[in-house]
PDB file of N, CA and C in Angstrom:
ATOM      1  N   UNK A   1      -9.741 -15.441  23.508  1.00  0.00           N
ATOM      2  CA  UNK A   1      -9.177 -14.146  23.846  1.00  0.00           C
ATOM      3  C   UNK A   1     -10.235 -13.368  24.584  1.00  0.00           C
ATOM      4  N   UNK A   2     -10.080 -12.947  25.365  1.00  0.00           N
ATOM      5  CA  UNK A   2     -10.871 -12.118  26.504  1.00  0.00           C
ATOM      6  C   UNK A   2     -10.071 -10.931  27.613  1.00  0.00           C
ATOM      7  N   UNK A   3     -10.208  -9.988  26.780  1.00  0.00           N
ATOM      8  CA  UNK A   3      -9.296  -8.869  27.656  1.00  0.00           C
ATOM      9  C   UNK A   3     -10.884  -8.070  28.382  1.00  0.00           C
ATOM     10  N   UNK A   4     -12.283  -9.049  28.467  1.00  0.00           N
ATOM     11  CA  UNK A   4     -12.598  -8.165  29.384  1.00  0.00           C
ATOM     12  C   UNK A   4     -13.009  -6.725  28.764  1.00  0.00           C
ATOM     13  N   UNK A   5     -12.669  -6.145  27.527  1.00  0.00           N
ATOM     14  CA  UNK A   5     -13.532  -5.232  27.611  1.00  0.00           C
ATOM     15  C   UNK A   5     -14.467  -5.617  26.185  1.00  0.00           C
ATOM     16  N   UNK A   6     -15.531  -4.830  26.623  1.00  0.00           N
ATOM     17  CA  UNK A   6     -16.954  -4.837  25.258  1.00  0.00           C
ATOM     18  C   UNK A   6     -17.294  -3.258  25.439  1.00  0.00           C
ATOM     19  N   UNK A   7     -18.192  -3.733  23.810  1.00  0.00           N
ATOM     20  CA  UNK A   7     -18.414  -2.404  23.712  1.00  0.00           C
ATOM     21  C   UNK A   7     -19.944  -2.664  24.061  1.00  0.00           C
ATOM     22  N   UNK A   8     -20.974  -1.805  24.413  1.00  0.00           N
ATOM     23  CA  UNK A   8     -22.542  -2.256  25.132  1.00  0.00           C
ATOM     24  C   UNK A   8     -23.080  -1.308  23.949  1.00  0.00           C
ATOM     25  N   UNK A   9     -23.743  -1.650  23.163  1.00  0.00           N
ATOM     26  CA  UNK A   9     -24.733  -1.693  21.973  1.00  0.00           C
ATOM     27  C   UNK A   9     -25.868  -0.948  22.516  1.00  0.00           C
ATOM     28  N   UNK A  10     -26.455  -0.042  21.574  1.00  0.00           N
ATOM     29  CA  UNK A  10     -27.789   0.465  21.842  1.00  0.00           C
ATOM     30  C   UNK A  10     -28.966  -0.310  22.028  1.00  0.00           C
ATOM     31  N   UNK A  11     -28.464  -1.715  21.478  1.00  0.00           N
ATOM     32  CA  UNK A  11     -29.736  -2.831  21.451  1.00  0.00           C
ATOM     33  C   UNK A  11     -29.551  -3.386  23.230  1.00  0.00           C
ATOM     34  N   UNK A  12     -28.599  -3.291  23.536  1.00  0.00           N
ATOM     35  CA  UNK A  12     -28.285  -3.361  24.972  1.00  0.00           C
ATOM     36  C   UNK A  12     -27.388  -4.600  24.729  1.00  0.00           C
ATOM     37  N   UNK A  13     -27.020  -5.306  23.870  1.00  0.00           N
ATOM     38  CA  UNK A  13     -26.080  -6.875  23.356  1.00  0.00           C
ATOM     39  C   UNK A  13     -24.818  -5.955  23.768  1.00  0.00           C
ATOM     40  N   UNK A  14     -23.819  -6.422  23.865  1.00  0.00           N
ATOM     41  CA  UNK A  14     -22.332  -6.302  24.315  1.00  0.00           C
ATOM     42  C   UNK A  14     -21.201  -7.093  22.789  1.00  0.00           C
ATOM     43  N   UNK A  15     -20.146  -6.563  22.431  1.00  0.00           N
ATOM     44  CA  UNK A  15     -19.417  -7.415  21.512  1.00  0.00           C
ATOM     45  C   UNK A  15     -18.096  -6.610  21.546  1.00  0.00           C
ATOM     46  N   UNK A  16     -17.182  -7.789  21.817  1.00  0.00           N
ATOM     47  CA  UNK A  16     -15.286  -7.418  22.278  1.00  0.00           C
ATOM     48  C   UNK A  16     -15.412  -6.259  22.009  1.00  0.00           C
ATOM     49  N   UNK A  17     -14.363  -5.855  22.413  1.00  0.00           N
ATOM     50  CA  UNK A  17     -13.646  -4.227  21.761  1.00  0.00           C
ATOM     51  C   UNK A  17     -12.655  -4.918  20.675  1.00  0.00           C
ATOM     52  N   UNK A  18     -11.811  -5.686  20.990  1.00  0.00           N
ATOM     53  CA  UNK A  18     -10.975  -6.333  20.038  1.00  0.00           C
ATOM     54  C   UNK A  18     -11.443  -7.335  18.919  1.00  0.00           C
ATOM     55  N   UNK A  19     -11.235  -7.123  18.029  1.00  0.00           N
ATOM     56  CA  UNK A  19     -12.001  -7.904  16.609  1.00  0.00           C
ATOM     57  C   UNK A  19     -10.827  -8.061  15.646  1.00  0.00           C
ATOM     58  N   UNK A  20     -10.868  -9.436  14.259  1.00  0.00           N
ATOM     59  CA  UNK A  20     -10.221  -9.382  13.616  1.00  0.00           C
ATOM     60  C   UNK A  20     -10.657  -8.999  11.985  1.00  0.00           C
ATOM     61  N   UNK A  21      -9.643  -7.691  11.190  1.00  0.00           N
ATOM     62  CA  UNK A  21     -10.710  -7.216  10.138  1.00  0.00           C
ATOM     63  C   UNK A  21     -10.171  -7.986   9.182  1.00  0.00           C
ATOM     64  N   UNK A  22     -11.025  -8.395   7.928  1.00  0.00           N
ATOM     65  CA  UNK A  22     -10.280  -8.341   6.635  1.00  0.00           C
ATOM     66  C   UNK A  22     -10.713  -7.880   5.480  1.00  0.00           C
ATOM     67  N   UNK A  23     -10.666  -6.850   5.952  1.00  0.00           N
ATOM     68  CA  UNK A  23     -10.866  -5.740   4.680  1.00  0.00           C
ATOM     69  C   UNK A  23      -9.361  -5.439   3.962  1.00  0.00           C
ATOM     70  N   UNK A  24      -9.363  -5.471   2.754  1.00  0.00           N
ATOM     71  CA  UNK A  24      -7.868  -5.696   1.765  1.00  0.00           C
ATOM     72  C   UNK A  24      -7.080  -6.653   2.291  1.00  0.00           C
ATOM     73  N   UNK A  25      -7.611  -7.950   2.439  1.00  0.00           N
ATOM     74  CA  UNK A  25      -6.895  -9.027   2.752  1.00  0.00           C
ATOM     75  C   UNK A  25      -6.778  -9.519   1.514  1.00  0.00           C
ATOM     76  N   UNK A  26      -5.312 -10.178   1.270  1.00  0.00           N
ATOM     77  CA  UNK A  26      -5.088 -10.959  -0.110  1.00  0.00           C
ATOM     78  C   UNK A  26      -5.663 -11.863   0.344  1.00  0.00           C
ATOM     79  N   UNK A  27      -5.597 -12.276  -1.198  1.00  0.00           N
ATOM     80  CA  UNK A  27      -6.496 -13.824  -1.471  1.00  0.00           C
ATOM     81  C   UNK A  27      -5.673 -15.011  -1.082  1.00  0.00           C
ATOM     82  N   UNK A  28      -6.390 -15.803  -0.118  1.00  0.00           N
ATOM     83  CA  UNK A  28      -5.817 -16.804   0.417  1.00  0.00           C
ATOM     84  C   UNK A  28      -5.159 -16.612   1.836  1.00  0.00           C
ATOM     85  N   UNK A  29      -5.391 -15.683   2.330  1.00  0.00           N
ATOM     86  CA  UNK A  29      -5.190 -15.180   3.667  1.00  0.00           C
ATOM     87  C   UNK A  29      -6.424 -15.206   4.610  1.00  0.00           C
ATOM     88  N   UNK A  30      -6.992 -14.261   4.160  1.00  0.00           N
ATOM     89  CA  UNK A  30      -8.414 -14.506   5.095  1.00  0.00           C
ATOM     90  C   UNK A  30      -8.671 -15.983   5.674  1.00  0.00           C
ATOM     91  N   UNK A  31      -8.836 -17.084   5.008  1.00  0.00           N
ATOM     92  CA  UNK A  31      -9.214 -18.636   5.162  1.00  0.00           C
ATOM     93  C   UNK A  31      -7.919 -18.369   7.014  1.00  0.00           C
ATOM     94  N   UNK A  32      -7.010 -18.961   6.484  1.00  0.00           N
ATOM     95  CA  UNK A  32      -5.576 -19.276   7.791  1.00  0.00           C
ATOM     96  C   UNK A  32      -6.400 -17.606   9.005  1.00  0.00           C
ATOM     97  N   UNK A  33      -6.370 -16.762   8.674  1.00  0.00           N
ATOM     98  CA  UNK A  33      -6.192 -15.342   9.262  1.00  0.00           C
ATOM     99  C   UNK A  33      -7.854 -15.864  10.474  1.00  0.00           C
ATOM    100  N   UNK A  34      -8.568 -16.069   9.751  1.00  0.00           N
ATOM    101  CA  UNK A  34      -9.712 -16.658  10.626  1.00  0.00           C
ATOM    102  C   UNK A  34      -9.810 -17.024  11.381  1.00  0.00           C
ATOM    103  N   UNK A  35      -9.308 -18.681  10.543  1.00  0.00           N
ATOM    104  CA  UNK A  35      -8.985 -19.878  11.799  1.00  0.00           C
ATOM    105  C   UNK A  35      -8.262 -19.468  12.135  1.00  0.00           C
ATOM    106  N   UNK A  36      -6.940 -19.333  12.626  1.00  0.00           N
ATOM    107  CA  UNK A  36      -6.389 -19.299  13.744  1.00  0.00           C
ATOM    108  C   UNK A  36      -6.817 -18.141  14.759  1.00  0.00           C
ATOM    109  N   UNK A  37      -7.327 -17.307  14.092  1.00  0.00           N
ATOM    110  CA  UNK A  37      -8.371 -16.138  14.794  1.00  0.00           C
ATOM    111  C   UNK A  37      -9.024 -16.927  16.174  1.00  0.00           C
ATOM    112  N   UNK A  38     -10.131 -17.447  15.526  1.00  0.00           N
ATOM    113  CA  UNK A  38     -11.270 -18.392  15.643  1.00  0.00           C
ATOM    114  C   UNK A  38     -10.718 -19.221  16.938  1.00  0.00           C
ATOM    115  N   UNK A  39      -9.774 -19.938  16.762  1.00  0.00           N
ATOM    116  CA  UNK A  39      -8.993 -20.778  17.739  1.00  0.00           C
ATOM    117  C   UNK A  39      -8.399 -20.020  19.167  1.00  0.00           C
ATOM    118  N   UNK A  40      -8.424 -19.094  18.673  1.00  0.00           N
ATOM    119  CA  UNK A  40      -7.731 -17.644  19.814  1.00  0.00           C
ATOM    120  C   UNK A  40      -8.471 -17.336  20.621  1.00  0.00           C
ATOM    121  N   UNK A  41      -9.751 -17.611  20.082  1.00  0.00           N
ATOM    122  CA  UNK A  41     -10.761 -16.922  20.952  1.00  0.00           C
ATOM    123  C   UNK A  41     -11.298 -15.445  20.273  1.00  0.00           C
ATOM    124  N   UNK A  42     -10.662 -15.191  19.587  1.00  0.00           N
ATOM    125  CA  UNK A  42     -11.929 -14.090  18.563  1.00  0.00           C
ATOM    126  C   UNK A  42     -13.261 -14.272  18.456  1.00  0.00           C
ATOM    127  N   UNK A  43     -13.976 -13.658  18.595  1.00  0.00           N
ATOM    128  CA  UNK A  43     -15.564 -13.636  18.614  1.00  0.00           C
ATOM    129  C   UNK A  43     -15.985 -12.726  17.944  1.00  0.00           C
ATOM    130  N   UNK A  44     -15.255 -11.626  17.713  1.00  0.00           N
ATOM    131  CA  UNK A  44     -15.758 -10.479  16.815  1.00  0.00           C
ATOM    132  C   UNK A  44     -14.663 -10.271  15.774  1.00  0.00           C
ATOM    133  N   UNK A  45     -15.565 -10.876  14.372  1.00  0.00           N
ATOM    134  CA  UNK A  45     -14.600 -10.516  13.210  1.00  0.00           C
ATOM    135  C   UNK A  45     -15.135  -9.646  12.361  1.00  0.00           C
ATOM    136  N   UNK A  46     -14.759  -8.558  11.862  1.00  0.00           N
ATOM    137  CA  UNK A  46     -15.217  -7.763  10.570  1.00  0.00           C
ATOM    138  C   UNK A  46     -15.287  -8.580   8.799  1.00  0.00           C
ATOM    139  N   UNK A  47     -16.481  -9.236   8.466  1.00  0.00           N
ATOM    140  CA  UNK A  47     -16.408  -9.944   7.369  1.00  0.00           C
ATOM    141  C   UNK A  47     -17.745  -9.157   6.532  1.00  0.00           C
ATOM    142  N   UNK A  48     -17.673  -8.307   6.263  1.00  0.00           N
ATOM    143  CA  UNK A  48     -18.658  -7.398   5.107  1.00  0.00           C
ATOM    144  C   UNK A  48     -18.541  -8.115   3.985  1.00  0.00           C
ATOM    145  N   UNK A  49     -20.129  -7.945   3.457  1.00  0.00           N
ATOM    146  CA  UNK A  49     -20.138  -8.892   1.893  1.00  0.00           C
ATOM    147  C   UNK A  49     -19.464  -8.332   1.092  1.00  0.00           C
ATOM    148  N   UNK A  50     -18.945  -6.482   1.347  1.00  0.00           N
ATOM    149  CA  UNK A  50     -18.130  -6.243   0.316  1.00  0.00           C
ATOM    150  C   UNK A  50     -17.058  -6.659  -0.219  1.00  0.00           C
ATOM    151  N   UNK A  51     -16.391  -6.982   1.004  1.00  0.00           N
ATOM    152  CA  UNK A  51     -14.987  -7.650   0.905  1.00  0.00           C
ATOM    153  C   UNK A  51     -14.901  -9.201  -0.163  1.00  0.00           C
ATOM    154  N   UNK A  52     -15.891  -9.371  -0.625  1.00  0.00           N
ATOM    155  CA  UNK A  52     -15.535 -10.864  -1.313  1.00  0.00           C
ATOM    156  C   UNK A  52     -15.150 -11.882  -0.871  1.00  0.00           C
ATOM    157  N   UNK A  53     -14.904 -12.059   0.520  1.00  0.00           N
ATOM    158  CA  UNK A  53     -13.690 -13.332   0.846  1.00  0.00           C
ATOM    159  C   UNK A  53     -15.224 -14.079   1.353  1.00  0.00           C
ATOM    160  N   UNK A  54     -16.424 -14.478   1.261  1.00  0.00           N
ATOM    161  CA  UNK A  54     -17.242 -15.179   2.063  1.00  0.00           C
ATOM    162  C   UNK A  54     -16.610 -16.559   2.012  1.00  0.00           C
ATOM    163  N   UNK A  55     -16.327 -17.091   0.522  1.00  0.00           N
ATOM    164  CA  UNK A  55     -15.690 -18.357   0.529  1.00  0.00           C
ATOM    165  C   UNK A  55     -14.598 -18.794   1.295  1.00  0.00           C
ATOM    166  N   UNK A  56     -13.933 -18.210   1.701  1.00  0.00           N
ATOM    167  CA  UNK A  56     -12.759 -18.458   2.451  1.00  0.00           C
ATOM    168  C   UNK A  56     -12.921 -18.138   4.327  1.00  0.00           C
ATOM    169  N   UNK A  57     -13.921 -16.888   4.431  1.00  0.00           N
ATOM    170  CA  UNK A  57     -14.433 -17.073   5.770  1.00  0.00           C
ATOM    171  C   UNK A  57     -15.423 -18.782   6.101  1.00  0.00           C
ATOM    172  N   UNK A  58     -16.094 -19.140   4.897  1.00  0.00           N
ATOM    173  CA  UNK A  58     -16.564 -19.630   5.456  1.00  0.00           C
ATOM    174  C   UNK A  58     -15.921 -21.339   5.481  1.00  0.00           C
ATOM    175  N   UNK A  59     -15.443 -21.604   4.605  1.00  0.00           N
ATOM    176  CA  UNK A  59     -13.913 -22.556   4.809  1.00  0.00           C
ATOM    177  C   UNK A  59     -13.357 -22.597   6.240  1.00  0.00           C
ATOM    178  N   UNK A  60     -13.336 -21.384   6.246  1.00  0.00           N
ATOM    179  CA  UNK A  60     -12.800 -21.211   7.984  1.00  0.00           C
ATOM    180  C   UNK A  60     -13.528 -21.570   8.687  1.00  0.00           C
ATOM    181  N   UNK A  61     -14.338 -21.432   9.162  1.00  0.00           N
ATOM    182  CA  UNK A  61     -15.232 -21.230  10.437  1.00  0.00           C
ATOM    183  C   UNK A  61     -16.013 -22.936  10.374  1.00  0.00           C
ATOM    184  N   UNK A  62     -15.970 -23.755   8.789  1.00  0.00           N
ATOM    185  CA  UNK A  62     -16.421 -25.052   8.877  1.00  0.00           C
ATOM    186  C   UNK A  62     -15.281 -25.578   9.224  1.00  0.00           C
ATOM    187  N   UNK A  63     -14.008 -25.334   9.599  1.00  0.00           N
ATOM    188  CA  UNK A  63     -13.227 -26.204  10.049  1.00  0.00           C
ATOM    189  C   UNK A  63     -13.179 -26.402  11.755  1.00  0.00           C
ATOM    190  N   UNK A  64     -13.244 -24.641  12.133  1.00  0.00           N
ATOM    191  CA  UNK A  64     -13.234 -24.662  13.550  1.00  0.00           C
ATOM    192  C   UNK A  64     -14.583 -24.961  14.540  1.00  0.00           C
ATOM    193  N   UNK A  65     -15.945 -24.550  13.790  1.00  0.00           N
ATOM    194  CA  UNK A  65     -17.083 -24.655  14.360  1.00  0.00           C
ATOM    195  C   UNK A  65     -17.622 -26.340  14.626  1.00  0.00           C
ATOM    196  N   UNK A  66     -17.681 -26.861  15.205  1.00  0.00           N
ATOM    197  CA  UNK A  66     -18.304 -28.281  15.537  1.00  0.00           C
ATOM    198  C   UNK A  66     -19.707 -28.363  14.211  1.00  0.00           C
ATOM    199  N   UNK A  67     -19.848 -29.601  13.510  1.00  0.00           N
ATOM    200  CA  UNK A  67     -20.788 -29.653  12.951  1.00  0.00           C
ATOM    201  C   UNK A  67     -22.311 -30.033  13.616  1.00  0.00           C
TER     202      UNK A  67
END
């Protein structure tokens, strides 16, 4: 996914304007909500340690990321 716009960082790095969040994601959503994220072309996802889901982000991202 690439609509072309970013946001330009004070560090001077650039990252989408468009991102996928999961903050109050039920359990067992986040994992699917990722990957197919991930597959889309998402590059910027909101995954804070608060949220709890690390296990399931990271389920995700070992399926789509090349080992």
């Amino acid at each position: 996914m690439s609509f072309k716009k970013v946001i330009k960082l004070n560090t001077g790095a650039s990252i989408p304007e468009i991102g996928l969040g999961t903050w109050l994601s039920q359990p067992n959503e986040v994992e699917n909500a990722v990957e197919i994220a991930v597959r889309n072309g998402y590059r910027h996802l909101d995954l804070a340690r608060i949220y709890r889901n690390q296990d399931e982000v990271g389920r995700a991202l070992k399926k789509v990321i090349p080992s």
